[in-house]
C-alpha atoms as a PDB file:
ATOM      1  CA  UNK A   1      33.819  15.291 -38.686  1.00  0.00           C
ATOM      2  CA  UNK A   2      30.045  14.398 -39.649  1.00  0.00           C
ATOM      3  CA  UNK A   3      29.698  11.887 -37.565  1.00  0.00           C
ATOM      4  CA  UNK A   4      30.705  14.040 -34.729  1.00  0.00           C
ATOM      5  CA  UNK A   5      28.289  16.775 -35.602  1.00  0.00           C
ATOM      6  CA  UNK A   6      25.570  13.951 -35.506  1.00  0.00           C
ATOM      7  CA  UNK A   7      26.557  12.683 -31.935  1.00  0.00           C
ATOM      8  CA  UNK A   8      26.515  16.220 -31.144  1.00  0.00           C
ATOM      9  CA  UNK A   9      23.329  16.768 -32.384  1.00  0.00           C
ATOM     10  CA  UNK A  10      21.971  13.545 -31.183  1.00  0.00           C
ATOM     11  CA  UNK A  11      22.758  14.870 -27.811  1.00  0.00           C
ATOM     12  CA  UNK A  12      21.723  18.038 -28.171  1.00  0.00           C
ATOM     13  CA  UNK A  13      18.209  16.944 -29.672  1.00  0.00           C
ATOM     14  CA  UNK A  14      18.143  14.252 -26.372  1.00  0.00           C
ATOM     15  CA  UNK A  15      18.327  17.172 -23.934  1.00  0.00           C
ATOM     16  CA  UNK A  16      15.984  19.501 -25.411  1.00  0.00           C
ATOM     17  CA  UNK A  17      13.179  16.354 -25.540  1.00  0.00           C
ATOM     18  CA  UNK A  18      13.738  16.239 -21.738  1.00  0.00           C
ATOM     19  CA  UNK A  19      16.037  13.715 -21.715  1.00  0.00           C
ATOM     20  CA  UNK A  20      13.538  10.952 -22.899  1.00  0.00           C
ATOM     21  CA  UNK A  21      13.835   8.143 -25.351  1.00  0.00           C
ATOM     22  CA  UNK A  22      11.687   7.721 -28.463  1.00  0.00           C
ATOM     23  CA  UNK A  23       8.428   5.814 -27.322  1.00  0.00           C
ATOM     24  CA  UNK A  24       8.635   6.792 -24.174  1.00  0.00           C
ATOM     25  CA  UNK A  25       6.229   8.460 -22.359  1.00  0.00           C
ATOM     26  CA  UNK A  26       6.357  11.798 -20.098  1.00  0.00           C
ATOM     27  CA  UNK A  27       4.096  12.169 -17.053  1.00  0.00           C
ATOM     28  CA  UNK A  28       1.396  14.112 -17.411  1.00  0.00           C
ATOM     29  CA  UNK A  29      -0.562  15.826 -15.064  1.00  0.00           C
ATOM     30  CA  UNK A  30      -3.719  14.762 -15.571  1.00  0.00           C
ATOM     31  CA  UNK A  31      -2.537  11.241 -15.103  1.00  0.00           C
ATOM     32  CA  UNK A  32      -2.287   9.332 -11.736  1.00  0.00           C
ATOM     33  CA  UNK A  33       1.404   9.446  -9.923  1.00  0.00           C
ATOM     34  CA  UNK A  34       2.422   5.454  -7.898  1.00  0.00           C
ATOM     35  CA  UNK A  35       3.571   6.059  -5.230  1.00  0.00           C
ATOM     36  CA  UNK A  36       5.349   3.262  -3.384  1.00  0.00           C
ATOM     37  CA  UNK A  37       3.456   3.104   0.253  1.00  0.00           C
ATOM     38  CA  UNK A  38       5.222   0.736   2.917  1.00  0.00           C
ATOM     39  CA  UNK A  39       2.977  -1.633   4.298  1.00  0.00           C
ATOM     40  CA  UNK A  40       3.791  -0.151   7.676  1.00  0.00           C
ATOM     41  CA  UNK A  41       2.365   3.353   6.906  1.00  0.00           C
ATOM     42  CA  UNK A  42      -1.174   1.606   5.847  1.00  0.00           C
ATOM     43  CA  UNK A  43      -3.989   2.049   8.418  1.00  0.00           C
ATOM     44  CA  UNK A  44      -6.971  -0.997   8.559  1.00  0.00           C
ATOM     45  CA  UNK A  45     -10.061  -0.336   9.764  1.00  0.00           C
ATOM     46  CA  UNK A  46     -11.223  -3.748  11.092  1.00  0.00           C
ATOM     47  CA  UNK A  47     -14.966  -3.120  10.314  1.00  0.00           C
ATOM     48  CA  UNK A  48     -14.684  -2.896   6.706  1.00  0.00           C
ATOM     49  CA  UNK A  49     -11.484  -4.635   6.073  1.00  0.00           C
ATOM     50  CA  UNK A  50     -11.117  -7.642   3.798  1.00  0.00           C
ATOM     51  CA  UNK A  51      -9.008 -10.723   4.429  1.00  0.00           C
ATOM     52  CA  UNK A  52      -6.597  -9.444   2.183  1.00  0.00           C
ATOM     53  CA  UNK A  53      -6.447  -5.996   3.530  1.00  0.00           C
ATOM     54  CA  UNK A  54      -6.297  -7.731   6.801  1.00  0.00           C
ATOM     55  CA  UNK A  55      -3.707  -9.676   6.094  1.00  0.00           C
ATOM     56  CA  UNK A  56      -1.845  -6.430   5.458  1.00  0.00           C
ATOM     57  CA  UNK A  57      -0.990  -6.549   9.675  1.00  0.00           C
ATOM     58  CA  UNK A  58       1.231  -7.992  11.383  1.00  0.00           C
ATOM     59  CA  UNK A  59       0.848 -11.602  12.763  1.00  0.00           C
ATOM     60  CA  UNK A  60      -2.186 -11.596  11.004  1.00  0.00           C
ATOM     61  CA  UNK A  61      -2.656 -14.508   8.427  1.00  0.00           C
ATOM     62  CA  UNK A  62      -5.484 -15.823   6.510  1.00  0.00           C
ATOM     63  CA  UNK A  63      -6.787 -17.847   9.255  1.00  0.00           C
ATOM     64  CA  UNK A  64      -6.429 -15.138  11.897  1.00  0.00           C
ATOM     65  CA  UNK A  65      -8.032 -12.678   8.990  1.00  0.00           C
ATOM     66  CA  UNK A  66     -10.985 -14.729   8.156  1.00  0.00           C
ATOM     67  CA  UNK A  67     -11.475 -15.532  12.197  1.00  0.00           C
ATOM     68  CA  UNK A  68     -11.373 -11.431  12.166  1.00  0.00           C
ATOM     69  CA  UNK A  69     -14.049 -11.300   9.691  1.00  0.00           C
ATOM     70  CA  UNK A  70     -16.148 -14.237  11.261  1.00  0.00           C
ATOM     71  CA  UNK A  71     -16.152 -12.515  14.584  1.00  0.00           C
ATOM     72  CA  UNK A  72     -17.702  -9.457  13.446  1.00  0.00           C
ATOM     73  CA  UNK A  73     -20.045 -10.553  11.516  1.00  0.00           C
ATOM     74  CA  UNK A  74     -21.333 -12.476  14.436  1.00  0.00           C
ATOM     75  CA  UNK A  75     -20.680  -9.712  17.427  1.00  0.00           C
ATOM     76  CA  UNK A  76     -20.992  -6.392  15.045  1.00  0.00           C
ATOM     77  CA  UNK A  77     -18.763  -3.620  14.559  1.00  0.00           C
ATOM     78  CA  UNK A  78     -15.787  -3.619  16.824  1.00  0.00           C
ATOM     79  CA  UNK A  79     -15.573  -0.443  19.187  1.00  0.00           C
ATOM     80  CA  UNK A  80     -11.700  -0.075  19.989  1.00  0.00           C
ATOM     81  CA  UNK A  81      -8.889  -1.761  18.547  1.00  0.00           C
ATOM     82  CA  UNK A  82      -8.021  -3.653  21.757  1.00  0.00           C
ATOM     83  CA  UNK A  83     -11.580  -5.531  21.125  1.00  0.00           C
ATOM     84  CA  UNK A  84      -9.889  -7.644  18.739  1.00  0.00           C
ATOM     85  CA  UNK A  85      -8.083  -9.093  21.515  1.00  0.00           C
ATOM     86  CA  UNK A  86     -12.072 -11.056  22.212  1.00  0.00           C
ATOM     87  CA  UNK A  87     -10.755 -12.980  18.469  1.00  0.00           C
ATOM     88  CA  UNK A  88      -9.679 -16.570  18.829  1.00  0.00           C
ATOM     89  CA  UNK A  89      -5.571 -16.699  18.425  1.00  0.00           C
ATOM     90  CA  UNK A  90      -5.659 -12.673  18.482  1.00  0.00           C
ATOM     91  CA  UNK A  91      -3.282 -11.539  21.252  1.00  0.00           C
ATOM     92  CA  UNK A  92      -1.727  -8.269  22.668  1.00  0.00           C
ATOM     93  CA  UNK A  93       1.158  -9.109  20.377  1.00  0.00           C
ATOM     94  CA  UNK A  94      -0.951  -8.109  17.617  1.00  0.00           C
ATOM     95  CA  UNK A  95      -1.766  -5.107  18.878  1.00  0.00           C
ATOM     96  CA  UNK A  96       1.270  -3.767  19.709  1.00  0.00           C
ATOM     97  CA  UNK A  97       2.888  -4.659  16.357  1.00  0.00           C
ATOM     98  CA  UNK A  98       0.414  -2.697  14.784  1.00  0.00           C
ATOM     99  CA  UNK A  99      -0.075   0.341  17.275  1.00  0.00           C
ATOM    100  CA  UNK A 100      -1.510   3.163  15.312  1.00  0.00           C
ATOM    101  CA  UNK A 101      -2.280   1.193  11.856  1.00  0.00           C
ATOM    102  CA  UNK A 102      -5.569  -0.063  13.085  1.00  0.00           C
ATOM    103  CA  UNK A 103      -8.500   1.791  12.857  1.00  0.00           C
ATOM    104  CA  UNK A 104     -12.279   1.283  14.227  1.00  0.00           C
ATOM    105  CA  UNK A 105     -15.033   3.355  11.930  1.00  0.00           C
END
């Protein structure tokens, strides 16, 4: 019968505490929330992009990123996202798999 009352309490004590374990922690709200973010939602603007963040489109690898970078650097900003077409081994297929995700500030 006493070891019943202590899974009872046990339970009891679990659900008051919010349902978490000893040494766990509780989110707070001064403390930043993750929140997963699909690599499809992710806008690039390709004036201030990195490689890596420029990697982060479609078709676009670490060669295509760094000609990205090398381009602009040598021509200045880009103007429109279709200018990226002017990149060596940048096509329209890059474009349209990223329509809307790349940005020009």
């Amino acid at each position: 019968m006493v070891k019943r009352w202590m899974g009872v309490m046990a339970v009891a004590l679990w659900c008051v505490a919010g349902g978490v374990a000893v040494g766990e922690e509780k989110e707070h709200k001064d403390r930043p929330v993750r929140v997963k973010v699909d690599a499809k939602d992710v806008k690039v603007n390709i004036n201030e992009a990195s490689k890596t963040e420029l990697m982060k489109l479609a078709g676009v690898g670490a060669g295509s990123a760094q000609k990205i970078i090398e381009y602009r650097e040598a021509h200045g900003p880009f103007k429109k996202a279709q200018d990226l077409e002017k990149v060596d081994g940048i096509g329209k297929g890059v474009l349209e798999k990223n329509s809307g995700r790349i940005t020009v500030k």
